[in-house]
N, C-alpha and C. Protein backbone atom coordinates (compact mmCIF):
# COMPACT_ATOMS: atom_id res chain seq x y z
N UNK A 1 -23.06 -12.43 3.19
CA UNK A 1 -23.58 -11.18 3.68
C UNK A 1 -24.90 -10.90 2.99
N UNK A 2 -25.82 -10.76 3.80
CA UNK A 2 -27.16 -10.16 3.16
C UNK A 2 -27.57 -8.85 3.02
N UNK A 3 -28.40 -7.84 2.29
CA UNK A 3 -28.50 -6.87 1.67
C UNK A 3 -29.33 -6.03 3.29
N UNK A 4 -29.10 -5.36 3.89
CA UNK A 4 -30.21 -4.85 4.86
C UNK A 4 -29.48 -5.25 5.91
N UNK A 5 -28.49 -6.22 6.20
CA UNK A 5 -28.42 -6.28 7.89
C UNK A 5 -26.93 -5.50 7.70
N UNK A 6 -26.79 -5.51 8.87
CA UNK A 6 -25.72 -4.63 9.69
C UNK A 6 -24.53 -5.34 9.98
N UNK A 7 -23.43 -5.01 10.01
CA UNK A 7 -21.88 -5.61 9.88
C UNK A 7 -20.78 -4.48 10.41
N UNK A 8 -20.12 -5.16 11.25
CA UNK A 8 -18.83 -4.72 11.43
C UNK A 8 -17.39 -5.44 10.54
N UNK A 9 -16.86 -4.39 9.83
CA UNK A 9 -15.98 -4.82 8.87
C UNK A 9 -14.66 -4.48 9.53
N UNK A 10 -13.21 -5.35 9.38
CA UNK A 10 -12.29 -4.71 9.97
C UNK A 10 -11.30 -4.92 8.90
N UNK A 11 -10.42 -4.02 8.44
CA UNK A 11 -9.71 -4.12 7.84
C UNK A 11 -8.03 -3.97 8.36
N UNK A 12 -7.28 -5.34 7.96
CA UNK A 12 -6.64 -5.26 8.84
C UNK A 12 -4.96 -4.70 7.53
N UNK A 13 -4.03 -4.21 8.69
CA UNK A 13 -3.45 -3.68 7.39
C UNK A 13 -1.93 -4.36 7.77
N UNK A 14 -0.55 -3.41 7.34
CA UNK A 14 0.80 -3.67 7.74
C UNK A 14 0.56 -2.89 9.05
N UNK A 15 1.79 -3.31 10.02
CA UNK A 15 2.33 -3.19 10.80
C UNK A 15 1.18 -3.61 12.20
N UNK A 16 -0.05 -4.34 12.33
CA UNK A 16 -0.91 -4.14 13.21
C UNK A 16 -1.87 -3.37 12.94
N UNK A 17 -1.98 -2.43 11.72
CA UNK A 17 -3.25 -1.45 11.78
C UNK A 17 -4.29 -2.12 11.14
N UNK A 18 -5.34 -1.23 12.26
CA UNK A 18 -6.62 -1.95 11.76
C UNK A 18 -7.80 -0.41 11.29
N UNK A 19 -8.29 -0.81 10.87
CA UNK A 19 -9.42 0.11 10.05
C UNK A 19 -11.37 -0.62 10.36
N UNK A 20 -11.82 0.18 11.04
CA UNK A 20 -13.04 -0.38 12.14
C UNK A 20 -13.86 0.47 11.05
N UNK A 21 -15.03 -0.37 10.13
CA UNK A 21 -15.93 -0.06 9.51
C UNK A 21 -18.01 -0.50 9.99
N UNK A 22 -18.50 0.11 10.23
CA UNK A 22 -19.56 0.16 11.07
C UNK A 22 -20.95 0.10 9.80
N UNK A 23 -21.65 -0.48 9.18
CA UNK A 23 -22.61 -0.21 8.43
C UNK A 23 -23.35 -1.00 7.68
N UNK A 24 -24.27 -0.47 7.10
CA UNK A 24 -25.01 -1.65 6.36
C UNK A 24 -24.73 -1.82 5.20
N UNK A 25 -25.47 -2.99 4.90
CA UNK A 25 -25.15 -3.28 3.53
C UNK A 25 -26.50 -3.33 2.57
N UNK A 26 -25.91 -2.29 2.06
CA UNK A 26 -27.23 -1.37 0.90
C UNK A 26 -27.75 -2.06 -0.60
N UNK A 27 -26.25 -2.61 -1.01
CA UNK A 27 -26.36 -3.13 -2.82
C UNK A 27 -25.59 -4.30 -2.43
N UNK A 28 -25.58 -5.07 -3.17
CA UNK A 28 -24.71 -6.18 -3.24
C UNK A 28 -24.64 -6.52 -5.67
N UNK A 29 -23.46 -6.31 -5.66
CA UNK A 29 -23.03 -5.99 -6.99
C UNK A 29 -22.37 -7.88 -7.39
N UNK A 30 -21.72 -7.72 -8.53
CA UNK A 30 -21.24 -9.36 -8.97
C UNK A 30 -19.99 -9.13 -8.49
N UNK A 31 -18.81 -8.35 -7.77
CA UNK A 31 -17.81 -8.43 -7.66
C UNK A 31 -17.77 -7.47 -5.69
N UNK A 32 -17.98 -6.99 -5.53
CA UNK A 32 -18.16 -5.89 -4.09
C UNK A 32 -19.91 -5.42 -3.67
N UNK A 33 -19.77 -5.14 -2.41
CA UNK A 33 -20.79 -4.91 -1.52
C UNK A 33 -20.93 -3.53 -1.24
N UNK A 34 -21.85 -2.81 -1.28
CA UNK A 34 -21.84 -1.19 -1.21
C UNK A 34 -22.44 -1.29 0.48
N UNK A 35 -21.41 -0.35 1.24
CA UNK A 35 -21.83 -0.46 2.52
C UNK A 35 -22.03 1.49 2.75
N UNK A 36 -23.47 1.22 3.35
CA UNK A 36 -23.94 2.57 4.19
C UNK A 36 -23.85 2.72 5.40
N UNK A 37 -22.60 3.63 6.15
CA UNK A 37 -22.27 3.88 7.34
C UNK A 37 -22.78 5.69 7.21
N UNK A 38 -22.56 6.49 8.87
CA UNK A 38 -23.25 6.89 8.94
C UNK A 38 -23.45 8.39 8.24
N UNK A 39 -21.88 8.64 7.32
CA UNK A 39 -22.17 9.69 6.20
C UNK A 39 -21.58 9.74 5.14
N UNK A 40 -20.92 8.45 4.82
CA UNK A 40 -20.72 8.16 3.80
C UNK A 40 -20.57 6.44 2.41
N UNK A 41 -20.89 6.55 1.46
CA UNK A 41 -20.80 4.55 1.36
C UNK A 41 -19.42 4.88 0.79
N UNK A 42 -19.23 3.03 1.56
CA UNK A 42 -17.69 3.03 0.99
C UNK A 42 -18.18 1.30 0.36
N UNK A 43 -17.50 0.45 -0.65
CA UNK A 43 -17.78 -0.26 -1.05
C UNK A 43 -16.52 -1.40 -0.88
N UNK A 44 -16.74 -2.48 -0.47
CA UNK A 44 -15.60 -3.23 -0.27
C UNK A 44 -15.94 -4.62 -1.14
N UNK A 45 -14.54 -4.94 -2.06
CA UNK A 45 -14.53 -6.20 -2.67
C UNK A 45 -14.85 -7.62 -2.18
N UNK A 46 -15.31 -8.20 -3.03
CA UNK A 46 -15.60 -9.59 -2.63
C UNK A 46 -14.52 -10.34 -2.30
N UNK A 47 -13.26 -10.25 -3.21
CA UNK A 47 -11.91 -10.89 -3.10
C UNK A 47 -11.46 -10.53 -2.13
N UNK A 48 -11.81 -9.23 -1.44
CA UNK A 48 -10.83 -8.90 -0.48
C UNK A 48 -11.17 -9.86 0.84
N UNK A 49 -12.80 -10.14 0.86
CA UNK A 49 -13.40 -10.71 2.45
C UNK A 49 -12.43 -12.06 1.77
N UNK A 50 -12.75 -12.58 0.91
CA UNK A 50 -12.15 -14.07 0.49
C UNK A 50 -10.56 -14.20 0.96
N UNK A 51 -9.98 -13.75 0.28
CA UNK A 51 -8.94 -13.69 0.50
C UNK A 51 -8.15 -13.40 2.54
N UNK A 52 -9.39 -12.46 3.22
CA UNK A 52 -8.56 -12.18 4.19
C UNK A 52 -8.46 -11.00 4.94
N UNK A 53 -8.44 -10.18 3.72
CA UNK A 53 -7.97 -8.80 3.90
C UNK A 53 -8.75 -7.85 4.98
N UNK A 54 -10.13 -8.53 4.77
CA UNK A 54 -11.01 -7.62 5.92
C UNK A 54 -11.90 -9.34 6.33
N UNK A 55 -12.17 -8.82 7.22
CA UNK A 55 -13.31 -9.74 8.24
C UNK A 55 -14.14 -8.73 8.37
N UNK A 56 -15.86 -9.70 8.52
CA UNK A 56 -17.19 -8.93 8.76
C UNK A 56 -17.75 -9.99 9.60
N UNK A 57 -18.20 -9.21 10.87
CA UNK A 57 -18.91 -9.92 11.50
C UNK A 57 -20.64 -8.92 11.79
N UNK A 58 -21.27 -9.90 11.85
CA UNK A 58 -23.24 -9.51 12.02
C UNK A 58 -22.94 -9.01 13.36
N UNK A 59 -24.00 -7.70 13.16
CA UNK A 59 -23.81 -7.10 14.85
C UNK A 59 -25.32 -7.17 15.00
């Protein structure tokens, strides 16, 4: 993931739920990515894309 472009993140959870994250990516830190959507940052782990837990695709 690069610092400035744009990503759709999905976080997928139990039972089928999914969690639809829309934004850019502002900082990039040694462990998580600080993402700016459109009123608030939320920051998601590196382990977590590794592992699975969320998928990001370039929009």
């Amino acid at each position: 993931m690069k610092v400035g472009k744009k990503y759709e993140v999905i976080q997928a959870g139990r039972k089928g739920y999914k969690n639809r994250i829309v934004g850019t990516v502002i900082e990039e830190y040694p462990s998580l990515y600080s993402f700016q959507t459109k009123n608030y940052r939320t920051n998601i782990n590196k382990s977590d894309l590794a592992c699975g837990d969320y998928t990001a695709k370039p929009i």
